[in-house]
N, C-alpha and C. Protein backbone atom coordinates (compact mmCIF):
# COMPACT_ATOMS: atom_id res chain seq x y z
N UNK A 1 20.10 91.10 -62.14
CA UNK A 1 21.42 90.63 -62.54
C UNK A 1 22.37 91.82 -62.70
N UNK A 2 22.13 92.92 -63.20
CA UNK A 2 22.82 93.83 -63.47
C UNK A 2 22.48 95.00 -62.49
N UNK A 3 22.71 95.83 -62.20
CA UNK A 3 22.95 96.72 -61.76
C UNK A 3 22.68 98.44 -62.48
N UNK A 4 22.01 99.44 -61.93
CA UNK A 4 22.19 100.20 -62.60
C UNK A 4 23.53 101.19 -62.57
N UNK A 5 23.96 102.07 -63.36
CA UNK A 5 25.31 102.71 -63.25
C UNK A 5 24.94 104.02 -62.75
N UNK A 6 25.83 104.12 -61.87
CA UNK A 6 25.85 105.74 -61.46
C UNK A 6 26.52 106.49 -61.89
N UNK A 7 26.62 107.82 -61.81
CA UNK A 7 26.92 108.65 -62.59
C UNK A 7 28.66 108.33 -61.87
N UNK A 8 29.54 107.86 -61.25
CA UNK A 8 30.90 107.83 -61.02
C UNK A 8 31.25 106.71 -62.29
N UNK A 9 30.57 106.00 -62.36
CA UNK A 9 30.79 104.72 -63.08
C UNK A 9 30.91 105.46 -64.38
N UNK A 10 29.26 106.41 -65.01
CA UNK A 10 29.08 106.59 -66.43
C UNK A 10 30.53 107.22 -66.98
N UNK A 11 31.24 108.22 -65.92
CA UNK A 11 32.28 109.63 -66.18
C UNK A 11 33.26 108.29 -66.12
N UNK A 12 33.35 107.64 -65.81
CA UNK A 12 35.06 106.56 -65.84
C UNK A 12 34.77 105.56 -67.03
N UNK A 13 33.63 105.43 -67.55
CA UNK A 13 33.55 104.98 -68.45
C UNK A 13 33.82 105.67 -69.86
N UNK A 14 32.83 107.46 -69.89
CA UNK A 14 33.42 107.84 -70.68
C UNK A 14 35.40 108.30 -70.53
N UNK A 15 35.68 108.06 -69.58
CA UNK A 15 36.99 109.12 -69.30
C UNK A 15 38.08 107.91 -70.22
N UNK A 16 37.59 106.74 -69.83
CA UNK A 16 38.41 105.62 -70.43
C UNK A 16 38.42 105.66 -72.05
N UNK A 17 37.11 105.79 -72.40
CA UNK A 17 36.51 105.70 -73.76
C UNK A 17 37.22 107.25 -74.27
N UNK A 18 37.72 108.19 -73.71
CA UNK A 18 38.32 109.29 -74.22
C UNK A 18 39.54 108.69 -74.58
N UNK A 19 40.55 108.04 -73.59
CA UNK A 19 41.53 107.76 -73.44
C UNK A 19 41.64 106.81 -74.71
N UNK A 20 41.22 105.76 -74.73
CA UNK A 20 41.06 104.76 -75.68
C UNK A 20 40.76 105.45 -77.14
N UNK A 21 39.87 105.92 -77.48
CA UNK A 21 39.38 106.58 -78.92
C UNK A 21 39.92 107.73 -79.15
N UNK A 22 39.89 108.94 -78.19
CA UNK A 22 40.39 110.42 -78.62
C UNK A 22 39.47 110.86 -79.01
N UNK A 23 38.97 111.98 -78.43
CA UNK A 23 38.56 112.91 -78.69
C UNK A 23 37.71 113.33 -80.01
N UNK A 24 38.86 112.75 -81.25
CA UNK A 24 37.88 112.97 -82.85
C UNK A 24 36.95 111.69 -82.94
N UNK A 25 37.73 110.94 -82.33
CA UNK A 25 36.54 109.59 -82.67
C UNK A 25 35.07 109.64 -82.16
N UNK A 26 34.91 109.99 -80.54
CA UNK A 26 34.02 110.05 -80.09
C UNK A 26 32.58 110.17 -80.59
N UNK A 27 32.81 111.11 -81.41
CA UNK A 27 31.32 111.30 -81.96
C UNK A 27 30.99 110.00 -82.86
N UNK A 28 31.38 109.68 -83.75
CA UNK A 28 31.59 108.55 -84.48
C UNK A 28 30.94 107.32 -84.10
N UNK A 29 31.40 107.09 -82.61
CA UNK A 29 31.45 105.95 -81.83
C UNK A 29 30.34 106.28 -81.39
N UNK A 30 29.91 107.06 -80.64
CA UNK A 30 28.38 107.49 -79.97
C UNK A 30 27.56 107.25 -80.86
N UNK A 31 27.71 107.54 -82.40
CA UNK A 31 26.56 107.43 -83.28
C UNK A 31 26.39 105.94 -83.66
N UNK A 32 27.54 105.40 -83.75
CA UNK A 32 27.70 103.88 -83.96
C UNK A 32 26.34 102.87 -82.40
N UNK A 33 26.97 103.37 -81.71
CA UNK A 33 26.87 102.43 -80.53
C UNK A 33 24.89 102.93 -80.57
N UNK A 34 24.50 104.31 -80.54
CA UNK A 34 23.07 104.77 -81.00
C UNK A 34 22.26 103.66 -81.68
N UNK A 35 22.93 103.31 -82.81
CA UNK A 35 22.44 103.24 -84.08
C UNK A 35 22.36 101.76 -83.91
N UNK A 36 23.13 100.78 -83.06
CA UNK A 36 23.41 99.80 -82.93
C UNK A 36 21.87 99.34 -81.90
N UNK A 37 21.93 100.21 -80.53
CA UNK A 37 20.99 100.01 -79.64
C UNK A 37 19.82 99.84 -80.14
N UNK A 38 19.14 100.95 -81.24
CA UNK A 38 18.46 101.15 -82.02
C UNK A 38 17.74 100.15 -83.12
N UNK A 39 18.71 99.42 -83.74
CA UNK A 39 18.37 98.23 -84.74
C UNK A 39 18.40 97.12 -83.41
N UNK A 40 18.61 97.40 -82.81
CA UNK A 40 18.23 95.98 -81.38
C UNK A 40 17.20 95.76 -81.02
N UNK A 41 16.07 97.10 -80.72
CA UNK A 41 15.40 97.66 -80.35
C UNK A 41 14.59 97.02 -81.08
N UNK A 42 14.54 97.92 -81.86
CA UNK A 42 13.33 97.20 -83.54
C UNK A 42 13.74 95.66 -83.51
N UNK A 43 14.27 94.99 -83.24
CA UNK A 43 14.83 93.87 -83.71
C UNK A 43 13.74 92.83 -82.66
N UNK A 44 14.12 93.49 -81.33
CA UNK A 44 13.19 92.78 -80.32
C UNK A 44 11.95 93.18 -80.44
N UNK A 45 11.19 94.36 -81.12
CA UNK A 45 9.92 94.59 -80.81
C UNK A 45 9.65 93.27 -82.06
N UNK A 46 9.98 93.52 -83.27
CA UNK A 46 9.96 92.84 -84.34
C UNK A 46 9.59 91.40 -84.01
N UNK A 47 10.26 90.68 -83.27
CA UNK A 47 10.27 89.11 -82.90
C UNK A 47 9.23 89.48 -81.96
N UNK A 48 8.97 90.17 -81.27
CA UNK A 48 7.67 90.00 -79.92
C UNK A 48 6.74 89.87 -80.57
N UNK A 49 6.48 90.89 -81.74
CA UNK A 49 5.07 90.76 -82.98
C UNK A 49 4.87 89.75 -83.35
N UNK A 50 6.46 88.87 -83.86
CA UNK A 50 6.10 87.54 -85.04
C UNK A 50 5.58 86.50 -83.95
N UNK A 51 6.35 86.67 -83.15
CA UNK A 51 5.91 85.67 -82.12
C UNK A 51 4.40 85.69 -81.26
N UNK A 52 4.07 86.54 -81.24
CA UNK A 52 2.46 86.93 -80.80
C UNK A 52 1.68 86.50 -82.34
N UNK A 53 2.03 86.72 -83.24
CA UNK A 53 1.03 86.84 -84.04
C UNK A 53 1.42 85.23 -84.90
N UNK A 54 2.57 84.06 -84.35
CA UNK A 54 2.48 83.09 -84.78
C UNK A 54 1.16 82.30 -83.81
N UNK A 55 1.63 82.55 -82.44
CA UNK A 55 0.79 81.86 -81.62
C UNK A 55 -0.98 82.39 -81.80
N UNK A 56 -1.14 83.20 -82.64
CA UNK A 56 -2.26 83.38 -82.73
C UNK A 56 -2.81 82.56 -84.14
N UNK A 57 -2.19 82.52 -84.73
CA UNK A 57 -2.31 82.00 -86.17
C UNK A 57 -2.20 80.12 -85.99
N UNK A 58 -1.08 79.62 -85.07
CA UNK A 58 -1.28 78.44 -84.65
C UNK A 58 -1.75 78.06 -83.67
């Protein structure tokens, strides 16, 4: 469904995301968007466990 991004895509993405936020924000936002991927992450391993370990229990 998706596509992977190439590196023309990643640089117009950040170049926009410069344009849009500035420069001081950036870091901010990188740590946000990190931190976000991150609790997703855990979030899905989390439900793969409950869910393996319901069907084992029922």
């Amino acid at each position: 469904m998706f596509r992977q991004f190439g590196w023309l895509e990643v640089l117009l993405i950040l170049l926009i995301a410069l344009l849009i936020f500035g420069p001081s924000k950036l870091p901010q936002l990188g740590k946000a968007i990190a931190r976000t991927i991150r609790e997703f992450r855990k979030a899905m391993a989390g439900e793969d466990e409950e869910s393996k370990s319901g069907e084992e229990k029922g």
